[in-house]
Each structure stands twice: as C-alpha cells, then as structure tokens.
PDB file of N, CA and C in Angstrom:
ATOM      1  N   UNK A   1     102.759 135.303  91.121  1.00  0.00           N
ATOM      2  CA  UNK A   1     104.042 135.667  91.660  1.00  0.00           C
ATOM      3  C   UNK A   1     104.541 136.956  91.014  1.00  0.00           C
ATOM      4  N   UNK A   2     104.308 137.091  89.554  1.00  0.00           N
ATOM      5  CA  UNK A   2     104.527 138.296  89.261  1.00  0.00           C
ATOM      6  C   UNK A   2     104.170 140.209  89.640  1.00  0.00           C
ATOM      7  N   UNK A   3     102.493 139.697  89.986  1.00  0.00           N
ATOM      8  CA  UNK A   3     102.049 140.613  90.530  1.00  0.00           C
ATOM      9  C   UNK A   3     102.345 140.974  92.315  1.00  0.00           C
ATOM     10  N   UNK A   4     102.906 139.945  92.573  1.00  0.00           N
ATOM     11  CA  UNK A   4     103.075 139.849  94.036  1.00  0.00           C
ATOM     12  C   UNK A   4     101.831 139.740  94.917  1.00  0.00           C
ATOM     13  N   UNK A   5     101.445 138.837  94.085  1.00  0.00           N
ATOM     14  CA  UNK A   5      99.798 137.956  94.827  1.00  0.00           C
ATOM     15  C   UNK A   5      99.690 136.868  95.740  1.00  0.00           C
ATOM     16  N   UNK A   6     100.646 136.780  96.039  1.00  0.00           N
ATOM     17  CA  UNK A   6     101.230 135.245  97.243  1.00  0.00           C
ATOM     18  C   UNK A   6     100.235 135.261  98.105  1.00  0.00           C
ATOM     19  N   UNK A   7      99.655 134.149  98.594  1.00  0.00           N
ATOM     20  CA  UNK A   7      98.914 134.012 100.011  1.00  0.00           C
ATOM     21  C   UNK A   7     100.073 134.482 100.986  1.00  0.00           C
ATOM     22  N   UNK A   8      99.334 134.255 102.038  1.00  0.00           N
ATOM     23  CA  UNK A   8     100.114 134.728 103.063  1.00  0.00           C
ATOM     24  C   UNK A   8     101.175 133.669 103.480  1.00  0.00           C
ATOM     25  N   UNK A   9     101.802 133.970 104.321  1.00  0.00           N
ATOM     26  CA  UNK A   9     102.911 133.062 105.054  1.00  0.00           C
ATOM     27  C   UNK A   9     102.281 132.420 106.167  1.00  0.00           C
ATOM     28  N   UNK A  10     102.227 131.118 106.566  1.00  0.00           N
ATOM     29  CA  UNK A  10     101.651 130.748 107.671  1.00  0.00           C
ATOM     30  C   UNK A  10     102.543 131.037 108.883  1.00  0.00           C
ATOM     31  N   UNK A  11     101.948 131.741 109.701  1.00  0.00           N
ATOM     32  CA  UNK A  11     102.683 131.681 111.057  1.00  0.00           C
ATOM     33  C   UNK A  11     102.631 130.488 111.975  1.00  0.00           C
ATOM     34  N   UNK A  12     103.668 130.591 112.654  1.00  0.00           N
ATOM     35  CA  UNK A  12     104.008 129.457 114.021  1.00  0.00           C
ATOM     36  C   UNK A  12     102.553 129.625 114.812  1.00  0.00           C
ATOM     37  N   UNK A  13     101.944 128.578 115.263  1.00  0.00           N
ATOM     38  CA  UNK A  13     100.886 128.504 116.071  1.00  0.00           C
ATOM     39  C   UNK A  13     100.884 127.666 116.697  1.00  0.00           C
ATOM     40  N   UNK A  14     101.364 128.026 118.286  1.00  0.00           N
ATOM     41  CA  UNK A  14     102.161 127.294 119.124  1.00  0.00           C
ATOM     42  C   UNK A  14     100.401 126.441 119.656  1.00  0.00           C
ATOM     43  N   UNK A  15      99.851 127.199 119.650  1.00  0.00           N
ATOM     44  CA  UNK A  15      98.093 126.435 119.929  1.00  0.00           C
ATOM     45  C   UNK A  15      97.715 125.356 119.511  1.00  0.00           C
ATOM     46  N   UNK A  16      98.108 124.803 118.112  1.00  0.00           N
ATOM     47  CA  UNK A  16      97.877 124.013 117.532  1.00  0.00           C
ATOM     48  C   UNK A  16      99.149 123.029 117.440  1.00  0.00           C
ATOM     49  N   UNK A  17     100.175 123.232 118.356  1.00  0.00           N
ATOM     50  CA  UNK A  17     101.394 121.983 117.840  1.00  0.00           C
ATOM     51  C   UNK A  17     101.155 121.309 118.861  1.00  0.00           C
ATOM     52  N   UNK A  18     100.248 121.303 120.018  1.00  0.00           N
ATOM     53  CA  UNK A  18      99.636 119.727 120.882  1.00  0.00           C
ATOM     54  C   UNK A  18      99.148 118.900 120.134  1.00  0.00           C
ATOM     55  N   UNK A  19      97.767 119.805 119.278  1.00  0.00           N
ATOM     56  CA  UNK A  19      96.615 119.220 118.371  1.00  0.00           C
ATOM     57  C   UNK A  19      97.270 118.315 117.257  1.00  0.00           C
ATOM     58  N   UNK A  20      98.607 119.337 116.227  1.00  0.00           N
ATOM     59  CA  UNK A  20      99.444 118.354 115.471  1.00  0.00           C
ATOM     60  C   UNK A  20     100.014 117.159 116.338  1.00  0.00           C
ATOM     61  N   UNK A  21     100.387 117.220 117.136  1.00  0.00           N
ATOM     62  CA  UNK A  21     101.814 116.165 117.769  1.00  0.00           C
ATOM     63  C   UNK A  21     100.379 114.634 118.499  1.00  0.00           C
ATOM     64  N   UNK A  22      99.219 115.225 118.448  1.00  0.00           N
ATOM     65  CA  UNK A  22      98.079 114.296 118.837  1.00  0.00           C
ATOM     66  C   UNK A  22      98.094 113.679 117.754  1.00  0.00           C
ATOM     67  N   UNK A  23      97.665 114.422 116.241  1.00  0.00           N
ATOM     68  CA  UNK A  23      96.712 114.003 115.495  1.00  0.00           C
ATOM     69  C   UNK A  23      97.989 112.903 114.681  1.00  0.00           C
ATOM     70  N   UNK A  24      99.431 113.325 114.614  1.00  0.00           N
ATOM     71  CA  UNK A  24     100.092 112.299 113.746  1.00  0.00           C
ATOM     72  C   UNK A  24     100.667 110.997 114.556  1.00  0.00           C
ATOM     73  N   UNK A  25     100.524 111.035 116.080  1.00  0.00           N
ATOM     74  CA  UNK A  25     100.993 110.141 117.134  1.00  0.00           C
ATOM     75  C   UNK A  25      99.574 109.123 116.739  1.00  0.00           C
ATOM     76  N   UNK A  26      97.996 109.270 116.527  1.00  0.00           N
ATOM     77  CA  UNK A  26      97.233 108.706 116.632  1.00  0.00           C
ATOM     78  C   UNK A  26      97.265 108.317 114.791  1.00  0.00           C
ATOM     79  N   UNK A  27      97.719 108.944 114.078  1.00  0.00           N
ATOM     80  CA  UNK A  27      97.932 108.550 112.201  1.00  0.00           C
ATOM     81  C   UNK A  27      98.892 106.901 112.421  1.00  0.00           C
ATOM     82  N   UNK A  28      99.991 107.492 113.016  1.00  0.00           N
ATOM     83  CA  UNK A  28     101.412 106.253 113.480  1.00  0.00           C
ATOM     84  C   UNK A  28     100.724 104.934 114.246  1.00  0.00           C
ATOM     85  N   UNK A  29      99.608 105.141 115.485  1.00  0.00           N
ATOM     86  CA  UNK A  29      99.021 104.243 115.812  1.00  0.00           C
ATOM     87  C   UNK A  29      98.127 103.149 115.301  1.00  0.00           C
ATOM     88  N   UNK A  30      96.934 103.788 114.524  1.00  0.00           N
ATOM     89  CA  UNK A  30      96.165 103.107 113.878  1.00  0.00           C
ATOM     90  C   UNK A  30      96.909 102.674 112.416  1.00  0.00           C
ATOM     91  N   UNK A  31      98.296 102.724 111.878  1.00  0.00           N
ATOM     92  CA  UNK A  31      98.977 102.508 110.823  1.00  0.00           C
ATOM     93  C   UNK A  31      99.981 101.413 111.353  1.00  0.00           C
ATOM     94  N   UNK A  32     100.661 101.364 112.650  1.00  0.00           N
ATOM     95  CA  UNK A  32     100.338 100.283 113.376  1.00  0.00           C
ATOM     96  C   UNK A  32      99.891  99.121 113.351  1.00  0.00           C
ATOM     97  N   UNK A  33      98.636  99.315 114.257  1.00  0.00           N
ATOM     98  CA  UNK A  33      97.734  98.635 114.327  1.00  0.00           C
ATOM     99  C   UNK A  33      96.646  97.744 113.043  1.00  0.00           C
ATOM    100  N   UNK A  34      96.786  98.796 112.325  1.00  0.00           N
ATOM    101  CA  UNK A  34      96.480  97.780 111.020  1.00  0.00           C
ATOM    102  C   UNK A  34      97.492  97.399 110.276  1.00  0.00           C
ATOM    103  N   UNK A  35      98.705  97.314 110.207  1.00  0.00           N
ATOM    104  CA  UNK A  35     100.282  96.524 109.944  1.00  0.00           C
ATOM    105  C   UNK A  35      99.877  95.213 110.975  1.00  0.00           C
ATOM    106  N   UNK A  36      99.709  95.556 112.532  1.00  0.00           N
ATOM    107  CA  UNK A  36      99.317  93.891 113.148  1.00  0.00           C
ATOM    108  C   UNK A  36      98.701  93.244 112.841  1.00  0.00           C
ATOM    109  N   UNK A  37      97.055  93.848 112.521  1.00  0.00           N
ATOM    110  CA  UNK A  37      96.146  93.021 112.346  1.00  0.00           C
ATOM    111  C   UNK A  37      96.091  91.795 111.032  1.00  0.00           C
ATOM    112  N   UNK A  38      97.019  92.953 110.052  1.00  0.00           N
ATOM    113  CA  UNK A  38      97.280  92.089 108.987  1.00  0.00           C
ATOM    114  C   UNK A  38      98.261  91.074 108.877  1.00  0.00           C
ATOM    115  N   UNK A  39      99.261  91.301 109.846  1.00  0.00           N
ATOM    116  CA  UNK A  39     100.010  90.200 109.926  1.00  0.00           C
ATOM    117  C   UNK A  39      98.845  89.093 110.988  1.00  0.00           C
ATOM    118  N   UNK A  40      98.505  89.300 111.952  1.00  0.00           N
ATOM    119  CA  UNK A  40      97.790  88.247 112.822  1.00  0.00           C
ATOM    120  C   UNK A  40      96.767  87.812 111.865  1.00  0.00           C
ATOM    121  N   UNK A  41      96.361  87.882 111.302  1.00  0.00           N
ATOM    122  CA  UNK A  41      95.258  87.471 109.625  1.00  0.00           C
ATOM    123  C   UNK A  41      96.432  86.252 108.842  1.00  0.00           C
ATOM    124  N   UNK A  42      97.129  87.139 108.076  1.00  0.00           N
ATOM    125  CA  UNK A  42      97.927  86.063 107.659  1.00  0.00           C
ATOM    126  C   UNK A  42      98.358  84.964 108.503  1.00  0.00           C
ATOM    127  N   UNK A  43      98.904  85.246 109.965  1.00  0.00           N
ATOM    128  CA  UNK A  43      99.478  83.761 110.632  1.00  0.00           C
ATOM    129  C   UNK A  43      97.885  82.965 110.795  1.00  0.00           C
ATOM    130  N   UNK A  44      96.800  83.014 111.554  1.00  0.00           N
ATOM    131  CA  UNK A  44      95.798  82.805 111.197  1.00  0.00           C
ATOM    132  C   UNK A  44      95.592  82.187 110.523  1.00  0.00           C
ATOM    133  N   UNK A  45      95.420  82.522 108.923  1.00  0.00           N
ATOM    134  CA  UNK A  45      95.243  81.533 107.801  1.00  0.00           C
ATOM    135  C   UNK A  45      96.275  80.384 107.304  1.00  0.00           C
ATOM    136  N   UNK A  46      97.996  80.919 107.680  1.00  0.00           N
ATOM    137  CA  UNK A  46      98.234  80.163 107.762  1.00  0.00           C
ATOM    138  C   UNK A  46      98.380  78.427 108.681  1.00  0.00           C
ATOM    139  N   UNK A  47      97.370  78.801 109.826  1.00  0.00           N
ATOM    140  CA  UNK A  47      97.441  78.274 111.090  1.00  0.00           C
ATOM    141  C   UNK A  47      96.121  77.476 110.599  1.00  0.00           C
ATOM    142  N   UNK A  48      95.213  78.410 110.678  1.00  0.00           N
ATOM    143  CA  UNK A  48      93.793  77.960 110.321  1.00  0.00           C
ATOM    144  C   UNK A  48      93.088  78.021 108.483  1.00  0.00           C
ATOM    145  N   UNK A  49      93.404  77.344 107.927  1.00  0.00           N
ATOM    146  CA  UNK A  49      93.259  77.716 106.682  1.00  0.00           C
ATOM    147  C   UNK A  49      91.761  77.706 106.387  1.00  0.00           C
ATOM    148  N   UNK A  50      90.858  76.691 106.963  1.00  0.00           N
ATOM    149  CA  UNK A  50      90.059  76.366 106.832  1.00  0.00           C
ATOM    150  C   UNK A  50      88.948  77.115 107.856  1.00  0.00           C
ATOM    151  N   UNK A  51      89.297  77.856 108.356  1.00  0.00           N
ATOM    152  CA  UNK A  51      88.560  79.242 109.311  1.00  0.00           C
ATOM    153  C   UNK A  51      88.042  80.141 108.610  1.00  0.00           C
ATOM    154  N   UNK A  52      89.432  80.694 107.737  1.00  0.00           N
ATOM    155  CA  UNK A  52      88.889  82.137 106.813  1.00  0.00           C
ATOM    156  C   UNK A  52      87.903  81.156 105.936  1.00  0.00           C
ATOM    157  N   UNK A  53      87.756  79.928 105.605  1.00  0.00           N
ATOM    158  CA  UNK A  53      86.448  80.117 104.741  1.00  0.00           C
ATOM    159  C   UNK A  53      85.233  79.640 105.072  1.00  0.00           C
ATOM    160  N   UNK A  54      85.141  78.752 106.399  1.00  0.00           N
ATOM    161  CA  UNK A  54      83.922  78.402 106.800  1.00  0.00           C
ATOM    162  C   UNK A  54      83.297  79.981 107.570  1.00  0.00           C
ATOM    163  N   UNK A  55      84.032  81.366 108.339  1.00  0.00           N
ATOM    164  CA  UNK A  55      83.794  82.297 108.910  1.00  0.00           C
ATOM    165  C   UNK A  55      82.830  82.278 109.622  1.00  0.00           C
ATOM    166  N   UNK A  56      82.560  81.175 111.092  1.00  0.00           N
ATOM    167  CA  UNK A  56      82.215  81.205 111.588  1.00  0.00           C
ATOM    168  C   UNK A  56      81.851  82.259 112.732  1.00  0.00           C
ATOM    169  N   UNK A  57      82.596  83.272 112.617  1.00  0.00           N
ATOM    170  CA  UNK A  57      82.754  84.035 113.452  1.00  0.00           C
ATOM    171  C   UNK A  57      82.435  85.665 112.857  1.00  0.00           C
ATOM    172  N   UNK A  58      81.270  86.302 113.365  1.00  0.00           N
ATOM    173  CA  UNK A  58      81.360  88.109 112.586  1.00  0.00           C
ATOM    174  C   UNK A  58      82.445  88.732 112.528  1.00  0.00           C
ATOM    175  N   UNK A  59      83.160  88.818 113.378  1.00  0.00           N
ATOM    176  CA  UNK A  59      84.045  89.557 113.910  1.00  0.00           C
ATOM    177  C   UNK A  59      85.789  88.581 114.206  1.00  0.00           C
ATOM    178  N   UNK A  60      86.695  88.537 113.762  1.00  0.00           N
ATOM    179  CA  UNK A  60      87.591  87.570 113.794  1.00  0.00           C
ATOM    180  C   UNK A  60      88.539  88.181 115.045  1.00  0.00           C
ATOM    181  N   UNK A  61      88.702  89.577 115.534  1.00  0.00           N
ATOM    182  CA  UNK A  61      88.925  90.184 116.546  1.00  0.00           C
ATOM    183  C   UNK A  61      87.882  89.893 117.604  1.00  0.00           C
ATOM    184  N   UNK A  62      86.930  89.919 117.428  1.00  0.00           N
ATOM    185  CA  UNK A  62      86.249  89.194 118.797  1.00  0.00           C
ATOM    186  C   UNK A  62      86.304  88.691 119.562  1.00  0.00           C
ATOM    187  N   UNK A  63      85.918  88.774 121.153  1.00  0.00           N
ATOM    188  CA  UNK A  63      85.891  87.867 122.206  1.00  0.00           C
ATOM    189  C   UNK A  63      85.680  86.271 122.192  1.00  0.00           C
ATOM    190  N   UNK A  64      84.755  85.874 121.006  1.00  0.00           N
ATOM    191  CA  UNK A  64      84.508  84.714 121.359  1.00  0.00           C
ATOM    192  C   UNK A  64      85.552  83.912 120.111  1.00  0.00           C
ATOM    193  N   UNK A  65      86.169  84.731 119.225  1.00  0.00           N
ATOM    194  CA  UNK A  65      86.890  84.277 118.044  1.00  0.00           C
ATOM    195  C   UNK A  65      87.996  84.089 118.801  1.00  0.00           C
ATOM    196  N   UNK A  66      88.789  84.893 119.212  1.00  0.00           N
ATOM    197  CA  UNK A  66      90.016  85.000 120.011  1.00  0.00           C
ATOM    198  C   UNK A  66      90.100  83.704 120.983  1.00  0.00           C
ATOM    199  N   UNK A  67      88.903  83.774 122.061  1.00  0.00           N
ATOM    200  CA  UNK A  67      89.042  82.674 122.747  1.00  0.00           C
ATOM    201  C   UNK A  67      89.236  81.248 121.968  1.00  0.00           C
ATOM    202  N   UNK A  68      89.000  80.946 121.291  1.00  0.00           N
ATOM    203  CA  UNK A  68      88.602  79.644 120.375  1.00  0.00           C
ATOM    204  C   UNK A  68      89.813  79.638 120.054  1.00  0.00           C
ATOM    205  N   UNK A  69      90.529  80.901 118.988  1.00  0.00           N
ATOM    206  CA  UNK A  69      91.547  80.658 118.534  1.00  0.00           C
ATOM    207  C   UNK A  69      92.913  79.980 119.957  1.00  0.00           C
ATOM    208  N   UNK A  70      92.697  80.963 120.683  1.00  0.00           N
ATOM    209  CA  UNK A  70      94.182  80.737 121.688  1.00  0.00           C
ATOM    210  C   UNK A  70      93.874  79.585 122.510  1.00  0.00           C
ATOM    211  N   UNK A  71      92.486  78.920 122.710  1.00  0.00           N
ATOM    212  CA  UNK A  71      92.467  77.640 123.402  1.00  0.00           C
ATOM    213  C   UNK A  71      92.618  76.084 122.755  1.00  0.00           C
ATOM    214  N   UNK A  72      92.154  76.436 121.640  1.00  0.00           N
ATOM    215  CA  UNK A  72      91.898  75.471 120.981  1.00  0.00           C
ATOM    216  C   UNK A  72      92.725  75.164 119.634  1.00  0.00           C
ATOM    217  N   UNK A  73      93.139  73.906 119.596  1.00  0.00           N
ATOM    218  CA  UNK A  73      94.238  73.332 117.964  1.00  0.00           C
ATOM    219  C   UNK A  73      93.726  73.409 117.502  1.00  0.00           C
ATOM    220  N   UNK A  74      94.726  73.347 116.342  1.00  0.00           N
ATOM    221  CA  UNK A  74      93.713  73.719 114.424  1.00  0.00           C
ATOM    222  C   UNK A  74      93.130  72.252 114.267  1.00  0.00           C
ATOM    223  N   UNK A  75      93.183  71.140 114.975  1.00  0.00           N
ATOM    224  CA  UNK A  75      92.746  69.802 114.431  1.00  0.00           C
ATOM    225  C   UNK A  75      91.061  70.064 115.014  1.00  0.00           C
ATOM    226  N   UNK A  76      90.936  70.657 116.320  1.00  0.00           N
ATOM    227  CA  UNK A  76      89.705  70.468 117.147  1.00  0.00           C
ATOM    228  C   UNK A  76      88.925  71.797 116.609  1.00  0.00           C
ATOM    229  N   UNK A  77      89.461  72.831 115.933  1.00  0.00           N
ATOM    230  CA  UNK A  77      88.544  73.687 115.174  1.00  0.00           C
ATOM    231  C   UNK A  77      88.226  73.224 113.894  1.00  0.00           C
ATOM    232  N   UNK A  78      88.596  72.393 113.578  1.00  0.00           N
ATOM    233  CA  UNK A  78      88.154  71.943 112.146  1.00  0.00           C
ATOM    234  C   UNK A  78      87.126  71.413 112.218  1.00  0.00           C
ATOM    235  N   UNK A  79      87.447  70.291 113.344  1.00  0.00           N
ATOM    236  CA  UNK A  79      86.163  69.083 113.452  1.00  0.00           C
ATOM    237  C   UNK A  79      84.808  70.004 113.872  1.00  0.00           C
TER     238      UNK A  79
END
C-alpha cells in the first residue's frame, strides 16, 4: 500500500451476474436439501429405530426404501 502496489479494482461484469445469481441459488438449494434429508433421517430413526441398524437398504433415499417406508408400520418392518 505504501508503494501504491494494489491489485486492481474488480470491475462490474454484467456477464457473469447470471452465472453468480445460478451458482448461489443452486449453494441455497443443495443446503436445503441436505437440512431435509437430515431432518427426514432423524424422524426415521425416530419412527424406525431398528432400520438404521439392521440397513437393509443401500440407499435409504431409494425407490425401494421409500416404498417400504410410506407403506408399511414400524411393527411389520421389524418383523
């Protein structure tokens, strides 16, 4: 600063404020989306306690996890 060595000043770059207004709309989404997932985990375990540890399932978002979960009581997934 003394010598008056400053980088430059960034200019307005109207080109790139779509690319920004994309890239922090999709930051907000997936920050989101993993705020849900972690709450739907917790109700889950509290629902199914005995799910998170037998983990029958790869994928707990999955097609065939999901189905099981929303058709079926926690008494008839146990058995």
């Amino acid at each position: 600063m003394r010598f008056d060595r400053l980088p430059r000043a960034m200019q307005e770059a109207v080109h790139y404020e779509a690319l920004q207004r994309l890239a922090r709309t999709r930051f907000h989404f997936m920050k989101d989306l993993a705020r849900h997932k972690t709450f739907f985990l917790n109700q889950l375990f509290l629902k199914f306690s005995g799910l998170r540890q037998d983990n029958p399932f790869s994928n707990t978002f999955g097609a065939a996890s999901l189905a099981v979960i929303e058709e079926l009581e926690p008494k008839e997934i146990a058995t």
